[in-house]
Protein backbone atom coordinates (compact mmCIF):
# COMPACT_ATOMS: atom_id res chain seq x y z
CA UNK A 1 -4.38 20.61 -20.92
CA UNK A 2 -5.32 19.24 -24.15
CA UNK A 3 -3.27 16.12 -25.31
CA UNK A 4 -1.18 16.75 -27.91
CA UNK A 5 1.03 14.01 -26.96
CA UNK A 6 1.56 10.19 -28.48
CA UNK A 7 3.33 8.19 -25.72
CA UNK A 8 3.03 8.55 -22.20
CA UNK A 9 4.42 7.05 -18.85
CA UNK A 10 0.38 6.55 -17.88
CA UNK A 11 -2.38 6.48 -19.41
CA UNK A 12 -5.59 6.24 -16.77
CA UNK A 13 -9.05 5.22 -19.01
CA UNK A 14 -12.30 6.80 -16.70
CA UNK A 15 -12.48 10.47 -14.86
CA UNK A 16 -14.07 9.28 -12.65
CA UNK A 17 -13.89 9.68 -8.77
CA UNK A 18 -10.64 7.26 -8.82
CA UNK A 19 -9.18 8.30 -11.68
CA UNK A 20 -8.94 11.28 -11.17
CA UNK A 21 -7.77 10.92 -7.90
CA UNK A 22 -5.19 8.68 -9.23
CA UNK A 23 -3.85 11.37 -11.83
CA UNK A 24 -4.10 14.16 -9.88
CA UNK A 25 -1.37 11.80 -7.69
CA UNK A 26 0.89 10.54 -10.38
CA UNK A 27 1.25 14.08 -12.10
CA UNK A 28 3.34 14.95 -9.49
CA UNK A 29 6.38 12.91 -11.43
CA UNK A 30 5.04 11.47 -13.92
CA UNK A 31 3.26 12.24 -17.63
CA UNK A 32 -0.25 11.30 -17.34
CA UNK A 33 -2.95 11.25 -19.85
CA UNK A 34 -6.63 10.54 -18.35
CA UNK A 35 -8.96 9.80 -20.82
CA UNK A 36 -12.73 10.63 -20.22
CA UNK A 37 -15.89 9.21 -22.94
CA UNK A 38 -17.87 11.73 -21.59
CA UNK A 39 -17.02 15.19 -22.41
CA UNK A 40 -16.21 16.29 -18.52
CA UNK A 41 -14.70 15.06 -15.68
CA UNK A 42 -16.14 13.10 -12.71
CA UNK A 43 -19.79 12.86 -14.08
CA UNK A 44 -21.30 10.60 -12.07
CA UNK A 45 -19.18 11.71 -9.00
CA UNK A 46 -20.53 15.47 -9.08
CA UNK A 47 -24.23 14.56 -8.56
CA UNK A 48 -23.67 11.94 -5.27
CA UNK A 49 -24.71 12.42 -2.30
CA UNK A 50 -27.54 15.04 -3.72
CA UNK A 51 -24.97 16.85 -4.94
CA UNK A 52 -23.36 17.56 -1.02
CA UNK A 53 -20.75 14.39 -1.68
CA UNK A 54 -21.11 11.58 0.94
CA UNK A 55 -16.91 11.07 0.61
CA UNK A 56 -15.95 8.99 3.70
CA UNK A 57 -16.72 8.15 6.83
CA UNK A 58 -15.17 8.03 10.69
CA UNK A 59 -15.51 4.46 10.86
CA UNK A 60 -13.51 2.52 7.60
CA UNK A 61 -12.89 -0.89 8.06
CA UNK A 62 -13.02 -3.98 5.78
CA UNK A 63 -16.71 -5.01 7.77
CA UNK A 64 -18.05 -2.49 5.60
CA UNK A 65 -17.34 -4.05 2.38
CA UNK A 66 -18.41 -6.80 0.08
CA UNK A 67 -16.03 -8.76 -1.62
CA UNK A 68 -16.24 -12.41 -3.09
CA UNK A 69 -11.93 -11.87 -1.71
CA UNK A 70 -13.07 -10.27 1.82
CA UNK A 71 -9.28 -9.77 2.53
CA UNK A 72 -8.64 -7.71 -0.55
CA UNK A 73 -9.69 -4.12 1.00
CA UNK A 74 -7.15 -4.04 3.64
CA UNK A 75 -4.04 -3.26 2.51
CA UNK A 76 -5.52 0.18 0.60
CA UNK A 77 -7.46 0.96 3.32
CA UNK A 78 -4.84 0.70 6.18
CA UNK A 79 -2.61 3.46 3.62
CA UNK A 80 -5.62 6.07 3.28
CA UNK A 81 -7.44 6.85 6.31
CA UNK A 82 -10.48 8.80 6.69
CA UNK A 83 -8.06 11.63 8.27
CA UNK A 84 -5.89 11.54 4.70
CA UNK A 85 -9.18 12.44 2.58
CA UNK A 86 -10.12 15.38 5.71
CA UNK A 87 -6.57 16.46 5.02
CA UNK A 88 -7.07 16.74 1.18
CA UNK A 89 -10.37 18.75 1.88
CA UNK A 90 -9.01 20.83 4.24
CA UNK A 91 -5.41 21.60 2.54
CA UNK A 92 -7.91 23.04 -0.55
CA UNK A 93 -10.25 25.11 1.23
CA UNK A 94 -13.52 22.48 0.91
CA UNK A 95 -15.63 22.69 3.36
CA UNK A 96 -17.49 19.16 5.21
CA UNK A 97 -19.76 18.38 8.22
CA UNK A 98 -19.81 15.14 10.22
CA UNK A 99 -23.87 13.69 10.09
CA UNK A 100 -25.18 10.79 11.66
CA UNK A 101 -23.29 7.65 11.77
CA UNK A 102 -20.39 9.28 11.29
CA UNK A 103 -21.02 10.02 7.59
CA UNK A 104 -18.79 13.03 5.94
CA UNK A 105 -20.54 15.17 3.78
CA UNK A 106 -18.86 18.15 2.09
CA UNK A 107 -20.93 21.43 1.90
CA UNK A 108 -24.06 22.55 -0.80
CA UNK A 109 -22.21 22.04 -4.07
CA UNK A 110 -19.67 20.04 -2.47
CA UNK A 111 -19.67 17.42 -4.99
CA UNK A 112 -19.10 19.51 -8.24
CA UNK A 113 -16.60 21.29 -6.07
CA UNK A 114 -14.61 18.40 -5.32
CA UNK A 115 -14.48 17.12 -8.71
CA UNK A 116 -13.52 20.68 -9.65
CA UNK A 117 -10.58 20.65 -7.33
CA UNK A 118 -9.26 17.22 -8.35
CA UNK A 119 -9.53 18.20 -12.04
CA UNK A 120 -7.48 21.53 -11.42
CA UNK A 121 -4.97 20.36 -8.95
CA UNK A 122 -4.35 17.61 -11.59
CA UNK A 123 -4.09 20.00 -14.84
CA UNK A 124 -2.08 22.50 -12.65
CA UNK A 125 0.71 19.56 -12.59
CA UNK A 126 1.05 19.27 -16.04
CA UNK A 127 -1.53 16.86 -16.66
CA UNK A 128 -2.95 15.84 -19.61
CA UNK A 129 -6.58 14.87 -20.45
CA UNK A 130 -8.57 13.93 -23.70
CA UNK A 131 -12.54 14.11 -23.62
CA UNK A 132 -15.20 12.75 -25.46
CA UNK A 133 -12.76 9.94 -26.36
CA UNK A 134 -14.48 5.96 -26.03
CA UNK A 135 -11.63 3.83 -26.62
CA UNK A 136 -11.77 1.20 -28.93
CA UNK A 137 -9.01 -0.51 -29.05
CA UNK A 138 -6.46 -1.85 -25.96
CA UNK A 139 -3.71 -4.15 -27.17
CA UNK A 140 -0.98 -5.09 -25.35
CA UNK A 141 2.82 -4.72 -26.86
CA UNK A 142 5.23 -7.72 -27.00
CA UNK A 143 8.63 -6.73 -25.99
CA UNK A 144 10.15 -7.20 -29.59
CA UNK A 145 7.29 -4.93 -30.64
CA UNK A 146 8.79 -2.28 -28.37
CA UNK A 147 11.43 -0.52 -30.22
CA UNK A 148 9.66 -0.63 -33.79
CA UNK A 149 6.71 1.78 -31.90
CA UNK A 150 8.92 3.73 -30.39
CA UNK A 151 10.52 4.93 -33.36
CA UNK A 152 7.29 5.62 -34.83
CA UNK A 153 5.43 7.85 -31.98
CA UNK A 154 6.40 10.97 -30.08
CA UNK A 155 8.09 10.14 -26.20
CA UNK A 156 7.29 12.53 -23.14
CA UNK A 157 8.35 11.05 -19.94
CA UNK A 158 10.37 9.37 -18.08
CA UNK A 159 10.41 6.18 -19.43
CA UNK A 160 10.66 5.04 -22.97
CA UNK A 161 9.11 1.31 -22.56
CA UNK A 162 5.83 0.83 -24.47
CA UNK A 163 3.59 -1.58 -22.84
CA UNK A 164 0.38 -0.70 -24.07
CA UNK A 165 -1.02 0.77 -27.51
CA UNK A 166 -4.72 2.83 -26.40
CA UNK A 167 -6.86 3.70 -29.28
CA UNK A 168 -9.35 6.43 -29.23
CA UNK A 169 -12.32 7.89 -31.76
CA UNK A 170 -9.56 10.91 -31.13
CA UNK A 171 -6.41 9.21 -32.25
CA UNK A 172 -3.90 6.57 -30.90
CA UNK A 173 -1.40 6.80 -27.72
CA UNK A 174 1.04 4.38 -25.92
CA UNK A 175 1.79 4.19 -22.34
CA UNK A 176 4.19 2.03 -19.85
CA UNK A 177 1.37 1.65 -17.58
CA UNK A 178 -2.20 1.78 -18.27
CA UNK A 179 -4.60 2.18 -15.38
CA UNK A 180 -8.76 1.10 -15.70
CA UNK A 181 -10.91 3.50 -13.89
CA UNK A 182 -13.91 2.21 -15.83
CA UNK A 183 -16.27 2.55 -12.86
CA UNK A 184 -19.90 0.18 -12.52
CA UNK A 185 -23.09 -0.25 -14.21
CA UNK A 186 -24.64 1.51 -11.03
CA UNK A 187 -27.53 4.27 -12.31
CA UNK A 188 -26.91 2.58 -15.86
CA UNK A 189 -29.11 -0.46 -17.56
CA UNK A 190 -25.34 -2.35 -18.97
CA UNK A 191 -21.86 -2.38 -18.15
CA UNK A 192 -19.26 0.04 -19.99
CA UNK A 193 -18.42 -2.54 -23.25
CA UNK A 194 -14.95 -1.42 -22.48
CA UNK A 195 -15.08 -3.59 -18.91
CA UNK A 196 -16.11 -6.88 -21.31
CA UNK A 197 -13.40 -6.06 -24.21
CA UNK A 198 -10.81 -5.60 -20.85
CA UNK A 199 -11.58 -8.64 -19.17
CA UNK A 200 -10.87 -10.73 -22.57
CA UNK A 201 -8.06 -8.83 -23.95
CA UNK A 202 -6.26 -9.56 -20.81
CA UNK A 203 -7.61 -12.40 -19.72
CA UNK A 204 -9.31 -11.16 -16.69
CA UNK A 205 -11.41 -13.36 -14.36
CA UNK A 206 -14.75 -11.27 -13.51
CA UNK A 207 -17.90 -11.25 -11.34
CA UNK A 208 -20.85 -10.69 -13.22
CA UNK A 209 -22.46 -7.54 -12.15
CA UNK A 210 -25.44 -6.97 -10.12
CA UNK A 211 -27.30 -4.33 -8.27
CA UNK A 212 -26.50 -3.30 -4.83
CA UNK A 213 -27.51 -0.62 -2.35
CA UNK A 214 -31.04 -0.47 -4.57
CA UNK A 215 -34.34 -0.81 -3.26
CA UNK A 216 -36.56 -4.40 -2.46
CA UNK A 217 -38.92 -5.66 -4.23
CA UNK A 218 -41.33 -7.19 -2.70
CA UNK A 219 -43.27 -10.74 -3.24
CA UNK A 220 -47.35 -11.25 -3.16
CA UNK A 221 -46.86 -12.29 0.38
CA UNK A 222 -45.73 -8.91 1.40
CA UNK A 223 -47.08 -6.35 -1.49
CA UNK A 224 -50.55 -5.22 0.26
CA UNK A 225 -48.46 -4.59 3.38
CA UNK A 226 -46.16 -1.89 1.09
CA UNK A 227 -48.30 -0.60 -0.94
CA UNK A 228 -50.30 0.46 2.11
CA UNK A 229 -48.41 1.93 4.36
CA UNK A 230 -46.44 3.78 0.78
CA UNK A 231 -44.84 7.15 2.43
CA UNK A 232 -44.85 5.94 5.92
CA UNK A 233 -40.80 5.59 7.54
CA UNK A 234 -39.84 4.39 10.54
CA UNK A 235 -36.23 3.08 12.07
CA UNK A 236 -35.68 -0.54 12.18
CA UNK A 237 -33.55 -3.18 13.01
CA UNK A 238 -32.64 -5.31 10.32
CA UNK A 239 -30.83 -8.91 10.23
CA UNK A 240 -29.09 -10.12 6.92
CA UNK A 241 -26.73 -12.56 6.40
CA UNK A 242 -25.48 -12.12 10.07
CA UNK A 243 -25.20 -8.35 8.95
CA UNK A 244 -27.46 -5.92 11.72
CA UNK A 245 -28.48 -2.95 10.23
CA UNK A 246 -30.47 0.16 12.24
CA UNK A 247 -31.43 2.78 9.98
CA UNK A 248 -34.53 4.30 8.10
CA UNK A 249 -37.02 2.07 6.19
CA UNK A 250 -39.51 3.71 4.18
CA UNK A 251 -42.50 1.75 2.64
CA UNK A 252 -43.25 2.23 -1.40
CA UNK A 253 -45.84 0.71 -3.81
CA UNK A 254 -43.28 -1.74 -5.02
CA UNK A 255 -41.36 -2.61 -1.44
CA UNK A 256 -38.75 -1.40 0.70
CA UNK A 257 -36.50 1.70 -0.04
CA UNK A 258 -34.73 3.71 2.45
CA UNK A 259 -30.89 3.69 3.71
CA UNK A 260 -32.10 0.55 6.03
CA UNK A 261 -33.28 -1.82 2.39
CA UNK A 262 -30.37 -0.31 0.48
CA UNK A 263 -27.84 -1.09 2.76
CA UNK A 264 -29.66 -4.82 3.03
CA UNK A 265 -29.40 -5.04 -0.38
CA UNK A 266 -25.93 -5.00 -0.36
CA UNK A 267 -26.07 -8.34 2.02
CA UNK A 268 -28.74 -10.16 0.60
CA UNK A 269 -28.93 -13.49 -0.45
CA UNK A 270 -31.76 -14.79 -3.27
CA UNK A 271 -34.69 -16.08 -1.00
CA UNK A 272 -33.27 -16.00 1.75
CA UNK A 273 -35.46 -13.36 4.78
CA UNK A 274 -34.37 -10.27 6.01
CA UNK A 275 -35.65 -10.22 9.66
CA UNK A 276 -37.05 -6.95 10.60
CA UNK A 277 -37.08 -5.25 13.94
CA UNK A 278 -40.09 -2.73 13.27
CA UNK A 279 -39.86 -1.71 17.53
CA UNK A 280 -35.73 -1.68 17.53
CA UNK A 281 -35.79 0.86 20.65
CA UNK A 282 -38.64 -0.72 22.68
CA UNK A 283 -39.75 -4.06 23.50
CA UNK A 284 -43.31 -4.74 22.77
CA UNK A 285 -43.78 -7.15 25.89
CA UNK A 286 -42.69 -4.48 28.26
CA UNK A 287 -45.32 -2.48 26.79
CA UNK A 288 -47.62 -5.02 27.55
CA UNK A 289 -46.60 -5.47 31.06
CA UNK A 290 -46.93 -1.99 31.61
CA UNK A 291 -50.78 -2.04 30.26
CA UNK A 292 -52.07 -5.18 31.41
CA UNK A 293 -54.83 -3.93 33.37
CA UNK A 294 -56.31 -1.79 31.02
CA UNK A 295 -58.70 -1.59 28.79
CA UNK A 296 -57.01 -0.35 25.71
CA UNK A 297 -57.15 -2.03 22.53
CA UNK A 298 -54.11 -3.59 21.11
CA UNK A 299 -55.03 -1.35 17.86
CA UNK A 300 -55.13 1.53 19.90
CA UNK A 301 -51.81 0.49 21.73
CA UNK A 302 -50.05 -0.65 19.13
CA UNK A 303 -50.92 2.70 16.68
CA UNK A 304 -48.76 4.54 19.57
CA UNK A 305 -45.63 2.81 18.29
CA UNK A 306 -46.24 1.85 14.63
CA UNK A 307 -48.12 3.83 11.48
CA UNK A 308 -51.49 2.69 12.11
CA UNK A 309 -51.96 1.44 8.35
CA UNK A 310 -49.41 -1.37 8.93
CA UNK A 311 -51.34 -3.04 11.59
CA UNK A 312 -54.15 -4.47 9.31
CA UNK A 313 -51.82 -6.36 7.36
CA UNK A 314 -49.48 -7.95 10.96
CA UNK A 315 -52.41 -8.85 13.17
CA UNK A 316 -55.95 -10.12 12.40
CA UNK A 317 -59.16 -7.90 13.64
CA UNK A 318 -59.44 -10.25 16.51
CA UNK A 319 -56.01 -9.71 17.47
CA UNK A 320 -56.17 -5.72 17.30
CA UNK A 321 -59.74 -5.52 18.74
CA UNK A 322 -58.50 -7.54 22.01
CA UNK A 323 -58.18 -5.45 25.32
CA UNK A 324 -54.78 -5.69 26.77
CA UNK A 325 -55.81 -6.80 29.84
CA UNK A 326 -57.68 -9.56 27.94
CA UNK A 327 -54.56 -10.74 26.08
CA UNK A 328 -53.78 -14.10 26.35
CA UNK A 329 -49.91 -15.64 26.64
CA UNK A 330 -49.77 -16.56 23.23
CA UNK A 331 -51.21 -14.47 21.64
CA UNK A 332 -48.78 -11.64 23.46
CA UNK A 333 -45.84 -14.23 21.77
CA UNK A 334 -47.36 -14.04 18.39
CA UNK A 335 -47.30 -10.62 18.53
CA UNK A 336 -44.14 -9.75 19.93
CA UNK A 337 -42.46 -12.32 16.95
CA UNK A 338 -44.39 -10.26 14.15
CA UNK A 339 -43.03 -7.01 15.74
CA UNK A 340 -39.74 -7.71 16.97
CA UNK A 341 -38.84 -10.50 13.85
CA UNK A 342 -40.63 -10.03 11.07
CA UNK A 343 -39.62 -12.21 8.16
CA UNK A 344 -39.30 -10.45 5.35
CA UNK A 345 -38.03 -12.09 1.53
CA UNK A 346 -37.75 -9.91 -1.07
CA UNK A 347 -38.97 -10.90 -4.42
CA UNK A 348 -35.36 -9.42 -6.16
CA UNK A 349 -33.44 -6.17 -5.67
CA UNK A 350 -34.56 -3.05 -7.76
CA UNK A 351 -32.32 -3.19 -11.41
CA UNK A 352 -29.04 -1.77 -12.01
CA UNK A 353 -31.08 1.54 -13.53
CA UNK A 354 -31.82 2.03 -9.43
CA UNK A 355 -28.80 0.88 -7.83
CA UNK A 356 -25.91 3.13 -5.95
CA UNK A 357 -23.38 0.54 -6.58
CA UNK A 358 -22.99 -2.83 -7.97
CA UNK A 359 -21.70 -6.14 -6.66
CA UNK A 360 -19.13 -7.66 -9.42
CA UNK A 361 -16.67 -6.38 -11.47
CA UNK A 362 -12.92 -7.87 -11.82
CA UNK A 363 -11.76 -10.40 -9.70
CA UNK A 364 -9.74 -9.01 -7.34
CA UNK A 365 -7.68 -12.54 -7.27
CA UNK A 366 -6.43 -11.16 -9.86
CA UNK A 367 -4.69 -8.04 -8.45
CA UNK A 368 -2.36 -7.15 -5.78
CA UNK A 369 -4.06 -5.44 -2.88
CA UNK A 370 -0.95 -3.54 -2.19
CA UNK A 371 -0.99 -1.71 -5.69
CA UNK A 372 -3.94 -2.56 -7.48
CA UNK A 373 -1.62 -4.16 -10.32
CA UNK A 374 -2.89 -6.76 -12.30
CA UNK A 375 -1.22 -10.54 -11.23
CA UNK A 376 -0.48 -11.57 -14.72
CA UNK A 377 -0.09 -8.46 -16.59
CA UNK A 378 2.51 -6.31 -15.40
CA UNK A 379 1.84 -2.46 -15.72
CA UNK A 380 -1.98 -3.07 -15.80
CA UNK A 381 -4.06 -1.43 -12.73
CA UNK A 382 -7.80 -1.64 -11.75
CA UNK A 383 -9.00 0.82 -9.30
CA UNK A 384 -12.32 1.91 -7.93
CA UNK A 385 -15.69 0.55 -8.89
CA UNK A 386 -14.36 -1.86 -11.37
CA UNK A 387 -13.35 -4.32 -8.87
CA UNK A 388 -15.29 -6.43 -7.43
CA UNK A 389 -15.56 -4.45 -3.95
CA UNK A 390 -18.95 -2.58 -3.14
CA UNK A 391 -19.17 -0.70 0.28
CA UNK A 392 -22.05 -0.08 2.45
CA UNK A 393 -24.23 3.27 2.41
CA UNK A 394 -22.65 5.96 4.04
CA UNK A 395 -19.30 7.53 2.27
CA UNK A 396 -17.82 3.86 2.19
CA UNK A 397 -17.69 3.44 -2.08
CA UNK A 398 -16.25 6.92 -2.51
CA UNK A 399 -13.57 6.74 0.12
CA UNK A 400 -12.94 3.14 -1.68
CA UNK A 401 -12.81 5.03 -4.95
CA UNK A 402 -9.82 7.55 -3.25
CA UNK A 403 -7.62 4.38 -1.38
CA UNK A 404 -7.45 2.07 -4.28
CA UNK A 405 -6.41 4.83 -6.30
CA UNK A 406 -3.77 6.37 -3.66
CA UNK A 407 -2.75 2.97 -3.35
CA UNK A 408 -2.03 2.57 -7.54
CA UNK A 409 -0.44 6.12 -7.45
CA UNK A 410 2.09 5.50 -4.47
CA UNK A 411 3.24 2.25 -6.89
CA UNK A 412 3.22 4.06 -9.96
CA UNK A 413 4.88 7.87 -9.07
């Protein structure tokens, strides 16, 4: 419903994939108002995943997180399992299929269908919600500022305490708690203005935010190679940052895209190499073994395994020219090292504009892990993207999104 409302027990800023999770939750006891700049609900959220909704995952652990506080994940992951966010689908009749690597999709249209259901189940509670609403003003209320606003404003709730004075290009609202659901930069060129204005007003320690689970750009060294073999994909193993990754790399005119370079980009270090694995399933030597009295040509050989327009830009003619069972030791060596660890440093990851998620965002020193509440600031919450945790490809961001948010709500209701 439409807020008509001046003073509520929480007041949740973003409809996003975590807010609204988080409302949906705290409407079951409390009086909510989510406020949304956009002029719907769970914008970003109802386009993921192609529009199927990539929500979670069999496998959730903290190894499939970045955090600059590695520990932080735990606790809200330990209270919402994959099988809680099943349950939810299942308990309102949404449909979702298990794909490879255990990645849980929900069905054509599943995205705008779960943002539909969150939105309803929420408003069906008594929720409120304003839209099309930037906020422009946060301040925080000193305690002998309490009773003067409360005299002053209209109370629906359970609790009369006024922590926190919210104002909107649609009016002005208090709240005992106030929740920030302000999501990332990902998709976007800057950062909501709102996460900068947060940060100072209450004095909140942040990571600066930067592109994750984008594509690589590639350096001179290694630009011929991708803009030749553009289109062509191929499974890989990749090493990064002690991270190994097997998953589809696909070759474009600028560098490496695919779920294989996003999910490196998450790891990645400035030039430091990603070590690729272009044969993960075979070993090149072997193949050599098995051919070394005949008369093929290592081009010929090696197109059998690889897309024949990388090989110009591995191996010199000589090298690809040479019959196997001509094929000296080290040259066999040289080969097998360019194949089986290929060192690979990216010029810089593909801009925020390009990027799934972001690395950055609040400091999550800052916050309990238990309840998302702020450390200094009593009342205040930060779920979802605007903390500094980004997840890996594969369900790990949204189902981040729901257990940071289940794990506000269960402090707040």
């Amino acid at each position: 419903m439409q807020t008509t409302n001046k003073h509520y027990d929480i007041i949740i800023i973003g409809a996003g994939a975590s807010g609204l999770f988080c409302a949906m939750h705290c409407a079951e006891n409390k009086n909510v108002l989510l406020i949304e700049k956009n002029n719907l609900a769970g914008k970003k959220l109802a386009i993921t995943g192609g529009g199927a909704c990539n929500f979670s995952n069999e496998d959730i652990t903290a190894n499939n997180y970045f955090s600059h506080n590695p520990h932080f994940v735990k606790s809200a992951l330990a209270k919402f399992s994959t099988s809680d966010i099943c349950e939810y689908y299942t308990e309102n009749n949404l449909h979702y299929e298990t794909r490879d690597q255990g990645k849980l999709f929900g069905s054509k249209l599943g995205a705008q269908r779960l943002t539909d259901s969150l939105l309803k189940n929420y408003l069906a509670l008594g929720g409120h919600t304003l839209f099309s609403a930037a906020v422009t003003r946060i301040k925080k209320i000193a305690p002998n500022e309490n009773s003067a606003h409360l005299e002053n404003s209209t109370h629906v709730g359970n609790s009369g305490n006024k922590n926190f004075l919210i104002e909107t290009e649609k009016g002005s609202f208090s709240a005992e708690n106030l929740v920030l659901a302000l999501g990332s930069p990902a998709w976007q060129k800057n950062a909501d203005p709102l996460f900068n204005y947060c940060a100072k007003e209450f004095t909140l320690a942040t990571y600066p935010f930067s592109p994750a689970l984008s594509p690589l750009f590639a350096t001179h060294n290694d630009l011929n190679l991708c803009i030749n073999t553009t289109g062509n994909a191929l499974t890989v193993r990749l090493l990064v940052d002690s991270k190994e990754i097997v998953d589809q790399l696909l070759f474009t005119h600028t560098g490496l895209s695919g779920p294989a370079a996003l999910r490196a980009s998450l790891w990645w270090k400035k030039d430091t190499p990603i070590i690729i694995d272009f044969l993960p399933t075979d070993t090149i030597s072997d193949v050599f073994e098995e051919n070394k009295q005949e008369k093929i040509l290592i081009k010929t050989l090696l197109g059998y395994k690889l897309p024949k327009k990388m090989l110009p830009f591995l191996f010199t003619e000589k090298i690809l020219l040479t019959p196997c069972n001509a094929l000296q030791k080290k040259t066999r060596e040289l080969i097998a090292e360019t194949i089986h660890a290929y060192s690979f440093i990216p010029a810089k990851i593909a801009p925020l504009q390009k990027a799934e998620t972001t690395i950055g965002g609040f400091d999550t020193q800052n916050f309990s892990s238990k309840n998302m509440q702020a450390t200094h600031t009593p009342n205040l919450f930060a779920i979802g993207e605007c903390l500094d945790v980004a997840g890996d490809l594969g369900g790990y961001n949204l189902h981040w999104a729901f257990a940071s948010a289940f794990a506000a709500a269960m402090h707040l209701k």
